[in-house]
Protein backbone atom coordinates (compact mmCIF):
# COMPACT_ATOMS: atom_id res chain seq x y z
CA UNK A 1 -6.85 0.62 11.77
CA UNK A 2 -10.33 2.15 11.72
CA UNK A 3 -12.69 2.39 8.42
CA UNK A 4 -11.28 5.80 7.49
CA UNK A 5 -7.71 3.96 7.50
CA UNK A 6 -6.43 3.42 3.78
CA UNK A 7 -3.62 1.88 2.59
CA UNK A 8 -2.70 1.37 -1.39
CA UNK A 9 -3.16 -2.09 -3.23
CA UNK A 10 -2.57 -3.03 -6.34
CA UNK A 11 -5.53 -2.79 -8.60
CA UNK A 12 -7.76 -5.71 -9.76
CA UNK A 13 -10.02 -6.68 -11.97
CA UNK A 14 -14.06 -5.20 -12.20
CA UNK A 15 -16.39 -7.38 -10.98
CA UNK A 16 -19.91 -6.93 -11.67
CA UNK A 17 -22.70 -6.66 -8.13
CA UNK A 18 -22.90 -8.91 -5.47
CA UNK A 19 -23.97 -9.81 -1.80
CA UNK A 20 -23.34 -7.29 1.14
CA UNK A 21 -20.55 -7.58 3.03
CA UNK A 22 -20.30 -8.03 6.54
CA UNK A 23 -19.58 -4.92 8.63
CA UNK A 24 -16.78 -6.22 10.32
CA UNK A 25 -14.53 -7.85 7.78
CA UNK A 26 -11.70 -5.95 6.31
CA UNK A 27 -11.90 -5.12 2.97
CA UNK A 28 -10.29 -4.03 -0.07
CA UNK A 29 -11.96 -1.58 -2.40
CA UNK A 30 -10.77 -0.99 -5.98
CA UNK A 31 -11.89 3.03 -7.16
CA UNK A 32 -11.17 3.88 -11.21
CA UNK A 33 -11.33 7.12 -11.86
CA UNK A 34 -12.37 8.27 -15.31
CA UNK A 35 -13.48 11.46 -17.54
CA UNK A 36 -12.21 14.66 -15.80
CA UNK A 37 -11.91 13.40 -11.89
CA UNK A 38 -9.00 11.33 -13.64
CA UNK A 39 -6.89 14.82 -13.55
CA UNK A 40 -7.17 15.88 -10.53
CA UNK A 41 -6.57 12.53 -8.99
CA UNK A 42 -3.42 12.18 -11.49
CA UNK A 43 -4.20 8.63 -11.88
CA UNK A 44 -6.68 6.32 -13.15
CA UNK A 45 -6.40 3.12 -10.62
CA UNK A 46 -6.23 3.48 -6.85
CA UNK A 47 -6.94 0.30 -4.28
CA UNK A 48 -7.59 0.98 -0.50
CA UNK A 49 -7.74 -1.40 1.93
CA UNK A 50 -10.18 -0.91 4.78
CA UNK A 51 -10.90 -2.57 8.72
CA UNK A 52 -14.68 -2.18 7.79
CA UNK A 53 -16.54 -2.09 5.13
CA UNK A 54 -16.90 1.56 4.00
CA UNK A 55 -19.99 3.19 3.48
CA UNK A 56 -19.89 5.06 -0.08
CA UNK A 57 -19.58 8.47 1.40
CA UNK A 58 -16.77 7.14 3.68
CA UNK A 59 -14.49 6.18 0.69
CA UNK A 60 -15.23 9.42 -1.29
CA UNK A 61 -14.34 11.34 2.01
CA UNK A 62 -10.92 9.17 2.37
CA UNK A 63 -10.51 9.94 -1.45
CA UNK A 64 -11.15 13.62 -0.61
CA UNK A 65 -8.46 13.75 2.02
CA UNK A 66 -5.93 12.15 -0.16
CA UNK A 67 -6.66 14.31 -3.03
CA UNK A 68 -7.39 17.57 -1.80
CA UNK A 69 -10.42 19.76 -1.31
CA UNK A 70 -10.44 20.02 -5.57
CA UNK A 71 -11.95 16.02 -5.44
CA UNK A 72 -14.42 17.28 -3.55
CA UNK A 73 -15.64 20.11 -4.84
CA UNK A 74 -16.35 18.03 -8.09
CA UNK A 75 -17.52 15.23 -6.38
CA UNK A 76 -19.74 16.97 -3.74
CA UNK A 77 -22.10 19.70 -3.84
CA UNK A 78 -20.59 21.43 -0.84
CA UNK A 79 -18.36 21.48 1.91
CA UNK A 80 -20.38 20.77 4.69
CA UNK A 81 -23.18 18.27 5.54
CA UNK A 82 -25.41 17.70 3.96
CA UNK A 83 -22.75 16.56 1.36
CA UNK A 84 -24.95 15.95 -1.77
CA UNK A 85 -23.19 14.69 -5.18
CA UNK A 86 -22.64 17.12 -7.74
CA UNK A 87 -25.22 16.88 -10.41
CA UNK A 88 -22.11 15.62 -12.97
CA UNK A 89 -20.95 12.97 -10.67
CA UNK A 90 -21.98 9.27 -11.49
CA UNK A 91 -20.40 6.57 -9.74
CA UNK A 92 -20.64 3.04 -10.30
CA UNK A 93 -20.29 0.06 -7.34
CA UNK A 94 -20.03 -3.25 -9.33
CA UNK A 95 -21.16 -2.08 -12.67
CA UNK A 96 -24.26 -0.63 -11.35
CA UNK A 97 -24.70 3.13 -11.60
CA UNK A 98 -26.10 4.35 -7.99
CA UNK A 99 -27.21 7.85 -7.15
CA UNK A 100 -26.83 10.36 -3.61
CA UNK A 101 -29.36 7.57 -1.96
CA UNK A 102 -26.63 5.23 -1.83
CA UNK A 103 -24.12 7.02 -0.15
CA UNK A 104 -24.98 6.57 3.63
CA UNK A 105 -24.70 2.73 2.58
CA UNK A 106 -21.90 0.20 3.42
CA UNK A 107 -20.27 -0.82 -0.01
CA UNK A 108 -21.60 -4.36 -1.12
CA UNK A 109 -19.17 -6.93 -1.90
CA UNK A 110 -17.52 -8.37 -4.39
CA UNK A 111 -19.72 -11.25 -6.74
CA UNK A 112 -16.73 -13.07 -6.33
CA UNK A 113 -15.22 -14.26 -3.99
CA UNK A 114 -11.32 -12.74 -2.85
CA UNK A 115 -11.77 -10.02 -5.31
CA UNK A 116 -12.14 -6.36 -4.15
CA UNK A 117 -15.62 -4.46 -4.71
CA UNK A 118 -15.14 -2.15 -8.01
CA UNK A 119 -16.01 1.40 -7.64
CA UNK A 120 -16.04 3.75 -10.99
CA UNK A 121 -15.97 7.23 -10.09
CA UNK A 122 -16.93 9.77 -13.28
CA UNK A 123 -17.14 13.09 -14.30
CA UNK A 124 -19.47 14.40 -16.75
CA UNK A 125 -17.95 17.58 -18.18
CA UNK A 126 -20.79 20.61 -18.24
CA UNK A 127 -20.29 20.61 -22.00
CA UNK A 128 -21.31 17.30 -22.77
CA UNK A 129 -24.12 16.66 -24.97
CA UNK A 130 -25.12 17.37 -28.65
């Protein structure tokens, strides 16, 4: 199984930042989907299990494949590289909000140990504000 090779796990808990992970250790990566992403993914919880640690563009692409070119388009600017996030897209690795910067990165890991990094993937509607 390479890094783009996901399988489904059942979801656990949040856990807030933590150390980096080595690059060759398997690992498990729990994704929570909220605000309008949460419809076109159909669900709300999702854990993938990878042979590598994923960079953050890596699980958004193997997130993209499952769930169509739609999770793309709202997650990514285009369709072709350079593959910028949308300016409504916030994701979150372990509580902490990152931006575009971090998604060439390998996901850090868990704070604790033999639970999966959490990764919050959100949708600000265009409408929002006041």
């Amino acid at each position: 199984m390479n890094a783009h090779d996901a399988v489904r796990r059942p979801a656990a808990a949040p856990v807030p930042g933590g150390p980096a992970r080595p690059a060759a250790e398997a690992v498990t990566v729990r994704v929570s989907f909220m605000g309008l992403i949460a419809y076109v993914t159909k669900e709300r919880e999702l854990a993938l299990e990878f042979a590598a640690t994923p960079t953050l563009r890596g699980l958004l692409e193997e997130l993209e494949r499952r769930y169509g070119a739609d999770f793309g388009a709202r997650v990514f600017r285009t369709s072709t590289p350079p593959r910028l996030l949308q300016m409504c897209t916030r994701i979150f690795v372990n509580g902490e909000l990152v931006d575009g910067q971090a998604l060439d990165e390998p996901l850090p890991a868990a704070a604790a140990p033999g639970t999966p990094p959490a990764i919050l993937v959100y949708l600000l509607p265009a409408a929002t504000g006041g």
